[in-house]
C-alpha atoms as a PDB file:
ATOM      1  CA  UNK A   1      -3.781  10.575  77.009  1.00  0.00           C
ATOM      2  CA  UNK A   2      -0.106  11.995  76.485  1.00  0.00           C
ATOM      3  CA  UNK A   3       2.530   9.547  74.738  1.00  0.00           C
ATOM      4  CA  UNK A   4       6.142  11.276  74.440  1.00  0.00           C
ATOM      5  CA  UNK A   5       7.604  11.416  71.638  1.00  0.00           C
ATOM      6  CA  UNK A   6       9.554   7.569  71.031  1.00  0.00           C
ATOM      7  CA  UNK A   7      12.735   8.926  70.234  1.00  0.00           C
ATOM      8  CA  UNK A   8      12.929  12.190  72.704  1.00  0.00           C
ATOM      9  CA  UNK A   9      16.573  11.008  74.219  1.00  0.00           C
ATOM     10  CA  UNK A  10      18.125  11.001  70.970  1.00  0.00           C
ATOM     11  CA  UNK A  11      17.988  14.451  70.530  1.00  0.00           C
ATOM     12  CA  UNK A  12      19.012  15.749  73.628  1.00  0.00           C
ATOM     13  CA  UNK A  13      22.638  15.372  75.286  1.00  0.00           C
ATOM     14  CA  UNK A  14      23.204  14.403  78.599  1.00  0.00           C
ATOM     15  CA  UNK A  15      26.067  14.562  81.067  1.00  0.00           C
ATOM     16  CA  UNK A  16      26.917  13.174  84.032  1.00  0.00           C
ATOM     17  CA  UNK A  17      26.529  14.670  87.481  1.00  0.00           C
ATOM     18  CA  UNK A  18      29.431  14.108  89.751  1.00  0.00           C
ATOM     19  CA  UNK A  19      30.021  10.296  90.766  1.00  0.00           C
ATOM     20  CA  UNK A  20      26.236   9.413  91.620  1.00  0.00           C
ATOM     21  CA  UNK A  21      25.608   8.392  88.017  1.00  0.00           C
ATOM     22  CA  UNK A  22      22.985  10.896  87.454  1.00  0.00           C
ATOM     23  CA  UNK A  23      22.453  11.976  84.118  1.00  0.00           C
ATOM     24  CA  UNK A  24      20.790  15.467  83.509  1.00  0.00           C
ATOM     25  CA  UNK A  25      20.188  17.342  79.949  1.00  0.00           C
ATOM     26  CA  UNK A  26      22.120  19.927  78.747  1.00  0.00           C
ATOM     27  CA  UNK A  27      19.312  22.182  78.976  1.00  0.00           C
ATOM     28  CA  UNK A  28      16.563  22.336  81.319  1.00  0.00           C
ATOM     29  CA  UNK A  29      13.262  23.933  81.974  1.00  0.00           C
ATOM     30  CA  UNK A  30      12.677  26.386  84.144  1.00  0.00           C
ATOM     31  CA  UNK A  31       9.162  27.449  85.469  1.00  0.00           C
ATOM     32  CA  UNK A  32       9.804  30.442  87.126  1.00  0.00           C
ATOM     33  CA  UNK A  33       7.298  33.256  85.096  1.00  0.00           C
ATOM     34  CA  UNK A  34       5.698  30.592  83.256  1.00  0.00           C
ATOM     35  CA  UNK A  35       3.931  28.788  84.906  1.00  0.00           C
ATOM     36  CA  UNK A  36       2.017  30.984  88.193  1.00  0.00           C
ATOM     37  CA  UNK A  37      -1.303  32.417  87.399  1.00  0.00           C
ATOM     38  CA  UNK A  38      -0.329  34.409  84.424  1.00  0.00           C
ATOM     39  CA  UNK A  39      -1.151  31.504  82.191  1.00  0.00           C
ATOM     40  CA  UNK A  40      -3.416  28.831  81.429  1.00  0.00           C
ATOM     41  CA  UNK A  41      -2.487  25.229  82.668  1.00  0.00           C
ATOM     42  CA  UNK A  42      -2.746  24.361  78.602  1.00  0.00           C
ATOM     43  CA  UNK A  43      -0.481  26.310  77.670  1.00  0.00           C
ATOM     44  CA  UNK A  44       1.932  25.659  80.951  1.00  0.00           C
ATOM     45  CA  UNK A  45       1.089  21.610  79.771  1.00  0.00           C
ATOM     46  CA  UNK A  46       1.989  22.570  75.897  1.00  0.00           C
ATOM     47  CA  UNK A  47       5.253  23.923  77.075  1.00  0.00           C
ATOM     48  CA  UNK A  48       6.307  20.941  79.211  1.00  0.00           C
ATOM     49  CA  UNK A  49       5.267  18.150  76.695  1.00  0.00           C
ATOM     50  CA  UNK A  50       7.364  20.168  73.937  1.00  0.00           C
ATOM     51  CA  UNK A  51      10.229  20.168  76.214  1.00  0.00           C
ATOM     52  CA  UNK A  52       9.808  16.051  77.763  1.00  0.00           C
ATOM     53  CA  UNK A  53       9.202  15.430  73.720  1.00  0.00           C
ATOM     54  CA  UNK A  54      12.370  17.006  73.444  1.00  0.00           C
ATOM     55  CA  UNK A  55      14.881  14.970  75.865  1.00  0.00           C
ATOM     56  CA  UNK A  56      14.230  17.467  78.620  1.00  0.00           C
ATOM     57  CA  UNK A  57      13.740  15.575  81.591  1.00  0.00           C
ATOM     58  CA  UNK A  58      15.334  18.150  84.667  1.00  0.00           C
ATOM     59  CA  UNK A  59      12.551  20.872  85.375  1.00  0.00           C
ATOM     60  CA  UNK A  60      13.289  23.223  87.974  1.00  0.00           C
ATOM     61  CA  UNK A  61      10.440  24.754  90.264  1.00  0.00           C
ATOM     62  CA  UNK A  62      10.517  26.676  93.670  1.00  0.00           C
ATOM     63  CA  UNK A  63       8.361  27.687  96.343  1.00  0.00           C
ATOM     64  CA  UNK A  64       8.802  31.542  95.036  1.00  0.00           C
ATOM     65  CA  UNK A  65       8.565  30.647  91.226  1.00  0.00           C
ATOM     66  CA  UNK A  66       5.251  32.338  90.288  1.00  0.00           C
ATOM     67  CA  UNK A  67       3.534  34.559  90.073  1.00  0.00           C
ATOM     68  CA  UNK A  68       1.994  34.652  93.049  1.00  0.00           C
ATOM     69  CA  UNK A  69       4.280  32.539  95.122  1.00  0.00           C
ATOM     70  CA  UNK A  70       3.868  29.031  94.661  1.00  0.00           C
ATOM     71  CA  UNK A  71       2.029  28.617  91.714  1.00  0.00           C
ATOM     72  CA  UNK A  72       4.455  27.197  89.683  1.00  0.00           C
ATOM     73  CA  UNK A  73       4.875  24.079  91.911  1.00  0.00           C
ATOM     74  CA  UNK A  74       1.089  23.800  92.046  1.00  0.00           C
ATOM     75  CA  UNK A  75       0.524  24.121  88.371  1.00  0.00           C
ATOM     76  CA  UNK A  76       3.252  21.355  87.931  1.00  0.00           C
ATOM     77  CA  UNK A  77       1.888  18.818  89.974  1.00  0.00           C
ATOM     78  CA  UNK A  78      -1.274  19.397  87.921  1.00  0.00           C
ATOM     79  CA  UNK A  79       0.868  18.800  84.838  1.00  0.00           C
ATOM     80  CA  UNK A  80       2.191  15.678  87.076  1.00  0.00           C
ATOM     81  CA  UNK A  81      -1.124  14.150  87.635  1.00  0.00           C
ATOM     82  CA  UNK A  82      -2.474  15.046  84.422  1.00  0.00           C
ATOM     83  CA  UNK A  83      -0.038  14.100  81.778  1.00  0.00           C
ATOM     84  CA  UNK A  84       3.622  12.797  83.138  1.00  0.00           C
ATOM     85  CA  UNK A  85       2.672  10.714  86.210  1.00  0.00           C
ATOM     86  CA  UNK A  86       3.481   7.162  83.896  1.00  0.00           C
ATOM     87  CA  UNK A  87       7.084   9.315  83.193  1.00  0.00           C
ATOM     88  CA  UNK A  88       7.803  10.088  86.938  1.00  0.00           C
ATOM     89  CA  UNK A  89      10.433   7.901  86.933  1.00  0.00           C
ATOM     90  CA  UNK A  90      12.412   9.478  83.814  1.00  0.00           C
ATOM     91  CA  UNK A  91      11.870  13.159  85.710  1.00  0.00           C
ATOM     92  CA  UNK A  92      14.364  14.994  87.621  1.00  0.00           C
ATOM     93  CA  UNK A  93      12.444  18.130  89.669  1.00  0.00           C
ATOM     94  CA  UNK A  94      14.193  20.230  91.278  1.00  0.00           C
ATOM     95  CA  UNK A  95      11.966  22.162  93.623  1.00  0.00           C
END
């Protein structure tokens, strides 16, 4: 079972995002050639606990982030169900 790393928003900076309050990181994941069927879901999981372990909470993921089409999105909720489900709530996705 995955446990973050206790002291992953010390190390990251965030800023605010307009007037809704939203905080993102300064520096986000993105899943576009990662994470399709080029890779293993281990390795695609490796990445995204180094980068949640690391104050990255805003992951961006599209319907055409592969490759093939898709498969990024699919391979994250995977990662969702598998490992970060309990850390939804700390998670911005932008699909």
């Amino acid at each position: 079972m995955y446990v973050p790393n206790t002291e992953r928003y010390a190390a990251m900076a965030y800023r605010r995002c307009g007037k809704s309050g939203l905080k993102l990181p300064e520096v986000s994941l993105g899943l576009w050639h990662n994470f399709g069927d080029t890779n293993t879901l281990e390795h695609m999981e490796a990445i995204c606990k180094a980068a949640f372990d690391g104050g990255i909470t805003h992951f961006d993921l599209a319907n055409n982030y592969g490759p093939a089409y898709g498969t990024a999105e699919e391979n994250f909720g995977r990662l969702m169900e598998r490992s970060f489900r309990p850390y939804r709530d700390e998670m911005f996705i932008a699909t």
